[in-house]
Protein backbone atom coordinates (compact mmCIF):
# COMPACT_ATOMS: atom_id res chain seq x y z
CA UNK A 1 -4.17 -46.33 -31.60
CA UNK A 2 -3.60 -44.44 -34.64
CA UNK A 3 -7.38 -43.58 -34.31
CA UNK A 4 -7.30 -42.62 -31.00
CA UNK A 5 -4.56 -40.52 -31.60
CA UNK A 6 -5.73 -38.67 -34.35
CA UNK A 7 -9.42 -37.47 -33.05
CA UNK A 8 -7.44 -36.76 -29.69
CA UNK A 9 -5.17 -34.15 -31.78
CA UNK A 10 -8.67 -32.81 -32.91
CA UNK A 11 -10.09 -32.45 -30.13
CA UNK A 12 -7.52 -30.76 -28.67
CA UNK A 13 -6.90 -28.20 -32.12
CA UNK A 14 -10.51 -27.92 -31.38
CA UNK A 15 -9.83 -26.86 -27.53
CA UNK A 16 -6.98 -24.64 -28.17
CA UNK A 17 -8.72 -22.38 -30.77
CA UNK A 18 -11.94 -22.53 -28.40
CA UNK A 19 -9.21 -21.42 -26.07
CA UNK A 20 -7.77 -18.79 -28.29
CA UNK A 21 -11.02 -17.81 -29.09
CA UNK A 22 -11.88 -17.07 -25.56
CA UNK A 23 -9.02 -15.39 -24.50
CA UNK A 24 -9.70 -13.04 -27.40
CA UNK A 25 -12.84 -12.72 -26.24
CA UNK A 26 -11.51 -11.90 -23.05
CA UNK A 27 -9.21 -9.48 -24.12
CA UNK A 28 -11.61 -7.17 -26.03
CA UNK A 29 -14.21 -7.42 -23.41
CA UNK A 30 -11.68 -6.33 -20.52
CA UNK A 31 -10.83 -3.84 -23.25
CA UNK A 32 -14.46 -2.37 -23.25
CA UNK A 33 -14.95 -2.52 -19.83
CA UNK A 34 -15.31 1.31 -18.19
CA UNK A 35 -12.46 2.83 -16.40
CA UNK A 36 -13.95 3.99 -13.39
CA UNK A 37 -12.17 6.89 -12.30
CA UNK A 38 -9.96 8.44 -14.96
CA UNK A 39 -10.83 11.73 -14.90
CA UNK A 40 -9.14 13.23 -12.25
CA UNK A 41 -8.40 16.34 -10.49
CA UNK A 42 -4.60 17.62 -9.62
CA UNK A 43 -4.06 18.02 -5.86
CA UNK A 44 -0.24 18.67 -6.00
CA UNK A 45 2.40 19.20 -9.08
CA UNK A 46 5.93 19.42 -9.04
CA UNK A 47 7.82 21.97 -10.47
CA UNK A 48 10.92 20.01 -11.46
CA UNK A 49 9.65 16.58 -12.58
CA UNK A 50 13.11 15.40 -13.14
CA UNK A 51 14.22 17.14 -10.00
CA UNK A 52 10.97 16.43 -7.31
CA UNK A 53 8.89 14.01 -7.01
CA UNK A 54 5.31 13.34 -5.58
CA UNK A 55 5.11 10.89 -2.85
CA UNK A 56 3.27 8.79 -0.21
CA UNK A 57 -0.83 10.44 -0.58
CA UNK A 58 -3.01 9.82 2.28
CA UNK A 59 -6.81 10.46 2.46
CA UNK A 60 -9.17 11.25 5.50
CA UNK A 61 -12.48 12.14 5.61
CA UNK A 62 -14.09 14.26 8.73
CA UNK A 63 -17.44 14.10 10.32
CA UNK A 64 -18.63 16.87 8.27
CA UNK A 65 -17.39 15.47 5.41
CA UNK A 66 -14.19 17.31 4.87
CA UNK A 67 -11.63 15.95 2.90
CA UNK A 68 -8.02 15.95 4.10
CA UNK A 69 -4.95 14.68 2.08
CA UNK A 70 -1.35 14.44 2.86
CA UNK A 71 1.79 13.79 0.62
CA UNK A 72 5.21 14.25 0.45
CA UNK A 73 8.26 15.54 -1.79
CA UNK A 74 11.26 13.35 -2.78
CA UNK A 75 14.16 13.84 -5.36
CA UNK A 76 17.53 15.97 -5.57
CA UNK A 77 15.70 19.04 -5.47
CA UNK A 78 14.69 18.60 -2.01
CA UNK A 79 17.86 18.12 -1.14
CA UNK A 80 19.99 20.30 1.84
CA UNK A 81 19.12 24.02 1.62
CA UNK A 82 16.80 23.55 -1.41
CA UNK A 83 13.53 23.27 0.78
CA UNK A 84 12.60 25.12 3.90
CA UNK A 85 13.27 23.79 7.43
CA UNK A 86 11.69 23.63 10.72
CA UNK A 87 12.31 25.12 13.64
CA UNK A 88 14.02 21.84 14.85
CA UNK A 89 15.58 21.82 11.28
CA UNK A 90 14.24 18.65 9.40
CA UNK A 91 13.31 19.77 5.60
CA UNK A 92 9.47 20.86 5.25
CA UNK A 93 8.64 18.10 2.84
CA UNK A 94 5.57 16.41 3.39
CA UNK A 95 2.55 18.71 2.77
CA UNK A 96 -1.42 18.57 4.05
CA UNK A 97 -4.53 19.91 1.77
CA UNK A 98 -8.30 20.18 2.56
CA UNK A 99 -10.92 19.69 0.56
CA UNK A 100 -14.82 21.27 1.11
CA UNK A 101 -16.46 20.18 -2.02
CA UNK A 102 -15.66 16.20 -2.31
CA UNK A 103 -12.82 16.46 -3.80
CA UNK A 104 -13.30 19.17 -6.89
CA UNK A 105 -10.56 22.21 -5.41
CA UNK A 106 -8.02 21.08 -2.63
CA UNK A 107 -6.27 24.68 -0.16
CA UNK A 108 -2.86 24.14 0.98
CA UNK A 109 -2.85 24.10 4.62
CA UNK A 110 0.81 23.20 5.94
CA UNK A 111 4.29 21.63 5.57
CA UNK A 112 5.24 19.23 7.60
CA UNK A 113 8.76 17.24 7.91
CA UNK A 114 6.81 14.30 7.71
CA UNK A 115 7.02 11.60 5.13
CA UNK A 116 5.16 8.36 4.50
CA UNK A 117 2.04 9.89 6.59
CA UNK A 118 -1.30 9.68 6.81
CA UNK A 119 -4.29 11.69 8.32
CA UNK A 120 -6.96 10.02 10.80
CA UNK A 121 -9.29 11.64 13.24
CA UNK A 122 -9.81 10.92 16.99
CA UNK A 123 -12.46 12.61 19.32
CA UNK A 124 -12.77 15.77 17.55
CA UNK A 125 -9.11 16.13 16.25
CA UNK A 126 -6.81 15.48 13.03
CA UNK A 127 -3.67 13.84 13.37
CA UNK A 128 -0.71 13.18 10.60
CA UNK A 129 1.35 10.52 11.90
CA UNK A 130 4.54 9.89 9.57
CA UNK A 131 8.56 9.95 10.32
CA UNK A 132 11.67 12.10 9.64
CA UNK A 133 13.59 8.54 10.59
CA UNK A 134 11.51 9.13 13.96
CA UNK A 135 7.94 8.36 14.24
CA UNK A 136 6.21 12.61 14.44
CA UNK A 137 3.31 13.61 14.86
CA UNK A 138 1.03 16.69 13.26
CA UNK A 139 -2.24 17.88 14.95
CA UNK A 140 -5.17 19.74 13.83
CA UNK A 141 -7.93 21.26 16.51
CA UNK A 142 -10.10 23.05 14.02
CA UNK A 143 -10.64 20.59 10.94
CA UNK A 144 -7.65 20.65 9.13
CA UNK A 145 -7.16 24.40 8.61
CA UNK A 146 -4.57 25.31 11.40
CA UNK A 147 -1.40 22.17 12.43
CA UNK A 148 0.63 22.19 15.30
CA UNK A 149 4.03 20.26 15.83
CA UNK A 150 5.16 17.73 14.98
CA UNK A 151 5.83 16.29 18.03
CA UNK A 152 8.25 13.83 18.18
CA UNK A 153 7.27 9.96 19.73
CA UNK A 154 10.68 8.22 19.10
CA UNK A 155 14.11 9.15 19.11
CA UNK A 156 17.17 7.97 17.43
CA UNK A 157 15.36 5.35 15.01
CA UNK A 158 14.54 4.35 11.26
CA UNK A 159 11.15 4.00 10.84
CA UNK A 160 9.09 3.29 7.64
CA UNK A 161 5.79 2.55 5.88
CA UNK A 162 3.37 4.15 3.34
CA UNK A 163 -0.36 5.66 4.17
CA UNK A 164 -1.96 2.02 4.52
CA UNK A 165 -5.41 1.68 6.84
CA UNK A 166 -6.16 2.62 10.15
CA UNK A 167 -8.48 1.02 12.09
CA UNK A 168 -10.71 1.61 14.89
CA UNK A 169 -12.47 -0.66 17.89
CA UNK A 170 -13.15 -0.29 21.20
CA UNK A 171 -12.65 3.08 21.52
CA UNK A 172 -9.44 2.88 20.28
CA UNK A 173 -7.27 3.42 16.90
CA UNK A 174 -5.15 0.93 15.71
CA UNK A 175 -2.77 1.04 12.86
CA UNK A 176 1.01 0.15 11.51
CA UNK A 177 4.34 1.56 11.02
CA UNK A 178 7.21 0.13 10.47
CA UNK A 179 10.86 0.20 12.13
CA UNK A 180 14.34 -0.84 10.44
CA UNK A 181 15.55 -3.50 12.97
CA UNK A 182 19.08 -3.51 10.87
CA UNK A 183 21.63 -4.19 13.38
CA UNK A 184 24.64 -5.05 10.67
CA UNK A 185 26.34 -1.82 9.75
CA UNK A 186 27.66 -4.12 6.14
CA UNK A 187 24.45 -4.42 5.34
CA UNK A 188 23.81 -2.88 1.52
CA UNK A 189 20.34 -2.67 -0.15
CA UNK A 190 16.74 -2.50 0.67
CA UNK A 191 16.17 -3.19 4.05
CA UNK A 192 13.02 -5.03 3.45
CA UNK A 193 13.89 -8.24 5.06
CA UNK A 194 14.54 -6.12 8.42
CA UNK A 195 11.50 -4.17 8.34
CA UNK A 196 9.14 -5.12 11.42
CA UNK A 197 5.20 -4.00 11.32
CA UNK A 198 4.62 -2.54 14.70
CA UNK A 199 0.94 -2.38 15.96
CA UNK A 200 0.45 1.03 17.11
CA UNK A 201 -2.84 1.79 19.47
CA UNK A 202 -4.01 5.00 21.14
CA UNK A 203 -7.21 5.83 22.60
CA UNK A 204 -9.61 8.20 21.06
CA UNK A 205 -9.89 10.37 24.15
CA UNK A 206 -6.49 10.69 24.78
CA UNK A 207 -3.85 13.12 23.43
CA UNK A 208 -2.14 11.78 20.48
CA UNK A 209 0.82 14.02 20.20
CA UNK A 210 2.08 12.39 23.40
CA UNK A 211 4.11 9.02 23.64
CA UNK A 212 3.33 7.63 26.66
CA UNK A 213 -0.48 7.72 24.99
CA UNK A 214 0.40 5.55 22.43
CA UNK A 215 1.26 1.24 23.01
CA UNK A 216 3.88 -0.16 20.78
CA UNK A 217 3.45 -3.54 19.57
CA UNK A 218 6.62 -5.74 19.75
CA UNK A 219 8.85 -5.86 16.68
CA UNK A 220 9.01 -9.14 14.90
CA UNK A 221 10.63 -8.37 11.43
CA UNK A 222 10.60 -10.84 8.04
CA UNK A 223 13.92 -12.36 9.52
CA UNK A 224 11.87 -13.33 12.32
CA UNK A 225 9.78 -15.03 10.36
CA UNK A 226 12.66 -17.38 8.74
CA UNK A 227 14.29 -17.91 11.75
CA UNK A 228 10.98 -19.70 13.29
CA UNK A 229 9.02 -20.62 10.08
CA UNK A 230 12.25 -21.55 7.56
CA UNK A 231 12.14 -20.61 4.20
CA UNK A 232 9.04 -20.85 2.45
CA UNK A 233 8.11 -23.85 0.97
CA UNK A 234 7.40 -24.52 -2.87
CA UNK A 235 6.27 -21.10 -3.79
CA UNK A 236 9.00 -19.96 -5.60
CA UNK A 237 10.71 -17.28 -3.27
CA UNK A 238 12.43 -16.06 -4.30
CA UNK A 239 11.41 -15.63 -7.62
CA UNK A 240 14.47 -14.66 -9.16
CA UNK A 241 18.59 -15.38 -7.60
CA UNK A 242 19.28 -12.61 -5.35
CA UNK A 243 21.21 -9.40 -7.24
CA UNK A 244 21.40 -8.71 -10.76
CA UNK A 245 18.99 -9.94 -12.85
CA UNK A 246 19.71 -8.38 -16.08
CA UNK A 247 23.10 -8.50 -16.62
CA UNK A 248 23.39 -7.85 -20.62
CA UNK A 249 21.85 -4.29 -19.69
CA UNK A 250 23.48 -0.86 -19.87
CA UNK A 251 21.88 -0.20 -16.11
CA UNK A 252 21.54 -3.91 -15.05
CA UNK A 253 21.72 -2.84 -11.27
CA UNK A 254 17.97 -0.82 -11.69
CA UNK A 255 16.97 -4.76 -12.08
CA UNK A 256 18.27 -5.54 -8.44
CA UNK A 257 16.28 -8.50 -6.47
CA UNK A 258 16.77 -7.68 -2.93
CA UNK A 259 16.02 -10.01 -0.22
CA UNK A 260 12.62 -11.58 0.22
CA UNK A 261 10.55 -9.42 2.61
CA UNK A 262 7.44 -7.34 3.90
CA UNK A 263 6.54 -3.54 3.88
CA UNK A 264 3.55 -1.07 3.36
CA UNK A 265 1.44 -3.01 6.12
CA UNK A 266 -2.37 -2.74 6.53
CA UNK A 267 -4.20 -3.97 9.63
CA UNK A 268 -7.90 -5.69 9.47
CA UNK A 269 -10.13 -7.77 12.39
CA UNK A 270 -12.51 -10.66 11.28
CA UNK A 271 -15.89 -9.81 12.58
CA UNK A 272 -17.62 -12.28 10.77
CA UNK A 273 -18.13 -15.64 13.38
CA UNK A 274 -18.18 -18.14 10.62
CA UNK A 275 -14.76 -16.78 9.89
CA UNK A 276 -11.65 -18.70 10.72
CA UNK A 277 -9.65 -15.97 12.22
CA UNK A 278 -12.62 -14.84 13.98
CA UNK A 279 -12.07 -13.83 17.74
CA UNK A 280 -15.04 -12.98 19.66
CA UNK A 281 -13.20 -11.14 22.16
CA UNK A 282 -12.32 -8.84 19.88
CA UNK A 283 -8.38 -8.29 20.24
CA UNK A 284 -7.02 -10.35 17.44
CA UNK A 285 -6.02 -8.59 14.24
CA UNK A 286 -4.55 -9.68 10.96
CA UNK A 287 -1.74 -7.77 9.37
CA UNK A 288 -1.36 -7.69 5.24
CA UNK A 289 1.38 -6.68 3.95
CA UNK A 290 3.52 -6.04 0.95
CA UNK A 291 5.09 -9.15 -0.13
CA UNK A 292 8.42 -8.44 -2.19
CA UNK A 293 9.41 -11.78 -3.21
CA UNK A 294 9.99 -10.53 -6.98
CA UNK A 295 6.90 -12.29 -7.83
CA UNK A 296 2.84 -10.99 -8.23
CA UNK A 297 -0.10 -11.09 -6.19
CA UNK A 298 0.81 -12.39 -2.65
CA UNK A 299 0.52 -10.53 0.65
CA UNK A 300 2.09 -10.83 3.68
CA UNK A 301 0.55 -11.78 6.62
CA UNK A 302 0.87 -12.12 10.40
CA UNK A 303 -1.10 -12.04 14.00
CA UNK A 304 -1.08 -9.35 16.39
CA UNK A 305 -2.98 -10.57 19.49
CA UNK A 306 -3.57 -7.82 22.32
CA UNK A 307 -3.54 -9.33 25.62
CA UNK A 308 -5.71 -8.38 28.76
CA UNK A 309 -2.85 -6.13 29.87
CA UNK A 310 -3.16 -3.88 26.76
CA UNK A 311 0.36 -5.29 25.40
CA UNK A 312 0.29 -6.33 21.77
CA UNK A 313 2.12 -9.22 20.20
CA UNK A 314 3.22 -9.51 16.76
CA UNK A 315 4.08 -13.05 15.10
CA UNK A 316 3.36 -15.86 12.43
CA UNK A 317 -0.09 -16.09 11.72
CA UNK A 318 -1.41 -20.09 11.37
CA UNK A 319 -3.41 -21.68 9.46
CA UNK A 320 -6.58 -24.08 10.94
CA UNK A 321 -4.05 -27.07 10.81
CA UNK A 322 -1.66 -25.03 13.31
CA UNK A 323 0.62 -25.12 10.03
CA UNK A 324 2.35 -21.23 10.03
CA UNK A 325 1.24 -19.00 7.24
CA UNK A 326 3.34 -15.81 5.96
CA UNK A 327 1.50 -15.54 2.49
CA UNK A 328 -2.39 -15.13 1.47
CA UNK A 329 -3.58 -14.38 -1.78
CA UNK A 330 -3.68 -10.93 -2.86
CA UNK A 331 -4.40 -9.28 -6.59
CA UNK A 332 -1.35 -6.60 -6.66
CA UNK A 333 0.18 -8.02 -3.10
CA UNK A 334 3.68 -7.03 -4.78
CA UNK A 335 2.82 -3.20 -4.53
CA UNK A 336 1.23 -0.75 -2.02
CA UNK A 337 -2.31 -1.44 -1.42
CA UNK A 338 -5.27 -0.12 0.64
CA UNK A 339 -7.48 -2.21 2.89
CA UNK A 340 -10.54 -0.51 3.32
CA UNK A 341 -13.56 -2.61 5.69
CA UNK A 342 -17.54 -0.86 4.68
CA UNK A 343 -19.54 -1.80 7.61
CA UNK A 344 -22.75 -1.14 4.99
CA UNK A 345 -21.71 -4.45 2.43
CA UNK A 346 -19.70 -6.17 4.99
CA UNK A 347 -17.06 -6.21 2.40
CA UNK A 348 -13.38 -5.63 2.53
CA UNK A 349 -11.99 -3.57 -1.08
CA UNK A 350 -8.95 -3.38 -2.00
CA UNK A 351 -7.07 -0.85 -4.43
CA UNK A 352 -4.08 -2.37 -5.99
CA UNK A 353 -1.60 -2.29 -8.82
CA UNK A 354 -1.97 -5.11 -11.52
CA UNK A 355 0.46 -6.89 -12.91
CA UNK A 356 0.25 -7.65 -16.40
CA UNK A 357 3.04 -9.12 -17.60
CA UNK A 358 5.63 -10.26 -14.74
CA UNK A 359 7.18 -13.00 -16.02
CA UNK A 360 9.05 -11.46 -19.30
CA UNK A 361 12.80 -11.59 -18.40
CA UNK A 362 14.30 -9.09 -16.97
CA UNK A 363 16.95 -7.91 -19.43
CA UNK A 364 14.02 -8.06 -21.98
CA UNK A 365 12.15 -5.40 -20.50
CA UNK A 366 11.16 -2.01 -21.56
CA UNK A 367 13.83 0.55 -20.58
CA UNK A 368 10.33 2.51 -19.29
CA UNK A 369 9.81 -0.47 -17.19
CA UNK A 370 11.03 0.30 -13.48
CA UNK A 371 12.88 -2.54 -11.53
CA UNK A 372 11.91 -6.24 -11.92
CA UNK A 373 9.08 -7.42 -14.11
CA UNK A 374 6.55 -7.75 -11.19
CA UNK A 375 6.77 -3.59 -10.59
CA UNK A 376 4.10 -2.18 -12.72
CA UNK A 377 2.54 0.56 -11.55
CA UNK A 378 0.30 2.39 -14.47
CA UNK A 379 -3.06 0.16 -14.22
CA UNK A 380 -4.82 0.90 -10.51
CA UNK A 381 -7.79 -1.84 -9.80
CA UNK A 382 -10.89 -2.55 -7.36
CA UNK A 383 -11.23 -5.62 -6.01
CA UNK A 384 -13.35 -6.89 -3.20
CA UNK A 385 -13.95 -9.90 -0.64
CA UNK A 386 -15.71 -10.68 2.29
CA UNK A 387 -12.88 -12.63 4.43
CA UNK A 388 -9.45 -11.01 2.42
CA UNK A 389 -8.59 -14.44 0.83
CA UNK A 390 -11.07 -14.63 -1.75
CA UNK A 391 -10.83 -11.39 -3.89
CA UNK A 392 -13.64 -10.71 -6.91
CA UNK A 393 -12.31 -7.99 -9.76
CA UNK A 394 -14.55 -4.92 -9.25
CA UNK A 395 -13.07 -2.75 -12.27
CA UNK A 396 -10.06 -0.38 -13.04
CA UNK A 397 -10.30 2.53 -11.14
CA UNK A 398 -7.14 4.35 -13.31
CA UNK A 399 -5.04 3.15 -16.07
CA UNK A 400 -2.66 5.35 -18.55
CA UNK A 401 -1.44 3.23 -20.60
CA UNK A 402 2.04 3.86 -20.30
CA UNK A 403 4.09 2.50 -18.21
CA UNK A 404 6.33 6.03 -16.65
CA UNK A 405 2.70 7.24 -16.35
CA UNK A 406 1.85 5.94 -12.59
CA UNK A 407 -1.17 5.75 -10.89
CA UNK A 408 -0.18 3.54 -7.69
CA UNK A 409 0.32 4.29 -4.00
CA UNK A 410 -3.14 4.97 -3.40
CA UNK A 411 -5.24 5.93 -0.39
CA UNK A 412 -9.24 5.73 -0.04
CA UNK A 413 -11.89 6.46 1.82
CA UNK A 414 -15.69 5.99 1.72
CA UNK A 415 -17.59 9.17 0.87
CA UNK A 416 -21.60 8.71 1.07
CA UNK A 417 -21.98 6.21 -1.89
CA UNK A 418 -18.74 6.86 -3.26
CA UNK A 419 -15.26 6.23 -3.00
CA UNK A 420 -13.00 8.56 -2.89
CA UNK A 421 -9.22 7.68 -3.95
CA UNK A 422 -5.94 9.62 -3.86
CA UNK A 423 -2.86 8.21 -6.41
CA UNK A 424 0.58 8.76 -6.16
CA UNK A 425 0.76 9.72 -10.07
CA UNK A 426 2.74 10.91 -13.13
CA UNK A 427 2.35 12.22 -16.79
CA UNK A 428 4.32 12.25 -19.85
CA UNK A 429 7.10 14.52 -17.70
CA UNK A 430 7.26 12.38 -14.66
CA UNK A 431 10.96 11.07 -14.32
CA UNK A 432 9.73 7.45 -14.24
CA UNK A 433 7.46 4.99 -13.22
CA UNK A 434 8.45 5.57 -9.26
CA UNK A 435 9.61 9.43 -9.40
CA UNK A 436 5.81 10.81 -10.77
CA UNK A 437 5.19 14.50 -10.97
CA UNK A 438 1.60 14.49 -9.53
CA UNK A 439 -0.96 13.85 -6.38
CA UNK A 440 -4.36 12.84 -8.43
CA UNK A 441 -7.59 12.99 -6.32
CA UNK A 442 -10.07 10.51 -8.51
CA UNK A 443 -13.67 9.49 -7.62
CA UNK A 444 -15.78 6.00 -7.84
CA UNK A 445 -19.01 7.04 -8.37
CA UNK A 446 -22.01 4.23 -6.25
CA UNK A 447 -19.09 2.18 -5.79
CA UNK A 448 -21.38 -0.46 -3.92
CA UNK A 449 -23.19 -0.86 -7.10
CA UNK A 450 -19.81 -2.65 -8.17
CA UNK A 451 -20.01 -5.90 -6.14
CA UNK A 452 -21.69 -8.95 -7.25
């Protein structure tokens, strides 16, 4: 026994330094690895960092190959009379830019009082679709260099969301925002749990400024989910005991866990047969979502099914087994991503933040740290995956470094051979990890070149 016992210790001495070994290994060899996209150019920069900050950036790219980006202002100083107004009088925040030469010098083309938006095309047009509470609308005729509205399509309603995918079959456009189904006027904190993902589809041909051109998807928000799923199971959600989490800190309520819940939703279809989601007729789609459940690299998911009458239906997605499903695997789930599908490798990529140290406790944390463990936001990453489960690391497209020094929030879209990406971002002045001073406009050059 003594024997045994003795070449079992060696053996596993020997294991752990052939572990240590490796991980050092792996450490200087992630360490050598390229950043892909760095360098970058400077769409938009405050000029308060401590006072206004650079939101939500959304990317489109036209026929011809124009590039059009959208962001939006946040902050005290764009508070009240600070910023213009429009003629209805919501504050001029959000802000739309064009690009001509892929992305090297960006024109300022128009405010909007938009926020969380994001640019698409249909049938020879430009929309912005974003919210001032209600769900607006911006419209271009002539490529992006003249905007009309907004035009309103709701009234009297919170909505949300950040500029995640849109999506287009069938002659159609599909893509998310989200509405605030709070109905308790004691609620306090981040709403997260009452957010519902509504499916939002308009024809190409039709005129997208209107309402009645647009169908709404039902609303089915994350207390939905609990109320016909239950809690989930053995996954640790929440990750941490709702509230403070770092009570022996000067600020302990900037380490708030809120409610489990789902935001910042993308949309994708399963075209692939051999795929278990896969529906030949075409009108099932997947929604994946950020999963804030104070822990790293889940999504959220769910089902939107669009029935022969045009009406779409939100709810639980299922697994095979009929068991119900509201997480997937996801590298950087617990931030904004992008979904982007490229019809050329069949391959869905996704741009993500990475975690890289989420389980350090809370009151041990940085003070440059923002919010719980889980929220890094400085390191931006590729990944890839041809079904949206299974993800392969394609490379760090941005990292600074240092951790007030964001580059998160991102939007992307294909460009020839290369991938174009737009960062919510901040330098050395930027208030903090979430309040950057900067829209950065960075490029992955032969980005196809990356998957393996």
């Amino acid at each position: 026994m003594r024997r045994r016992t003795f070449l079992q210790g060696v053996t596993a001495g020997a294991a752990l330094t052939g572990a240590a070994h490796a991980e050092t290994q792996n450490e200087t060899a992630m360490k050598a690895l390229p950043i892909l996209a760095n360098p970058f150019v400077i769409v938009y920069e405050s000029p308060d960092p401590k006072r206004v900050y650079a939101y939500s950036p959304g990317l489109a790219i036209l026929p011809g190959g124009r590039l059009v980006a959208t962001m939006d202002q946040g902050g005290p100083g764009t508070a009240g009379s600070q910023v213009a107004q429009s003629p209805d009088g919501k504050p001029l925040i959000g802000k739309i830019f064009t690009s001509d030469d892929h992305g090297r010098t960006w024109t300022h083309r128009a405010d909007t009082p938009l926020m969380h938006a994001r640019p698409f095309t249909a049938e020879g047009a430009v929309y912005v679709l974003g919210h001032a509470g209600d769900l607006g609308v911006m419209r271009s005729r002539d490529g992006g260099l003249t905007w009309e509205g907004a035009f309103w399509l709701t009234k009297g309603e919170a909505w949300h969301q950040a500029p995640c995918n849109v999506h287009y079959t069938r002659g159609s456009v599909y893509l998310v925002m989200e509405v605030n189904t709070n109905k308790d006027p004691d609620f306090r904190g981040w709403a997260v749990s009452r957010l519902a993902p509504v499916v939002m589809r308009g024809r190409e041909t039709d005129d997208l400024t209107r309402r009645e051109n647009w169908t709404f998807s039902n609303r089915f928000s994350f207390q939905d989910v609990l109320r016909e799923a239950g809690p989930p199971n053995l996954l640790g959600v929440p990750f941490f005991n709702l509230g403070k989490t770092a009570p022996n800190r000067n600020h302990p309520d900037k380490r708030w866990m809120y409610e489990p819940g789902w935001l910042e939703t993308n949309i994708v279809e399963f075209t692939d047969p051999a795929h278990v989601w896969f529906d030949p007729a075409g009108r099932t789609f997947y929604l994946w979502a950020r999963a804030h459940t104070g822990s790293t690299n889940l999504a959220c998911i769910a089902r939107a099914v669009e029935g022969e009458d045009g009406a779409i239906t939100v709810g639980l997605a299922h697994a095979p087994s009929g068991v119900p499903m509201v997480y997937a695997p996801c590298p950087g789930g617990q931030m904004k991503f992008h979904i982007l599908y490229d019809t050329a490798t069949r391959l869905y990529w996704l741009l993500s933040s990475q975690a890289t140290d989420s389980m350090t406790r809370p009151e041990l944390l940085d003070e440059d740290r923002f919010n719980l463990p889980n929220n890094e936001r400085q390191r931006l990453v590729l990944h890839f995956s041809k079904n949206c489960v299974d993800w392969c690391f394609a490379g760090r497209v941005a990292d600074t470094g240092a951790y007030k020094q964001s580059r998160h929030y991102a939007s992307m879209v294909i460009d020839g051979e290369d991938l174009r990406v737009l960062s919510r971002s901040g330098d050395a002045r930027a208030d903090g990890a979430h309040d950057g001073n900067l829209i950065t406009f960075h490029t992955v050059r032969n980005f196809r070149a990356l998957a393996y």
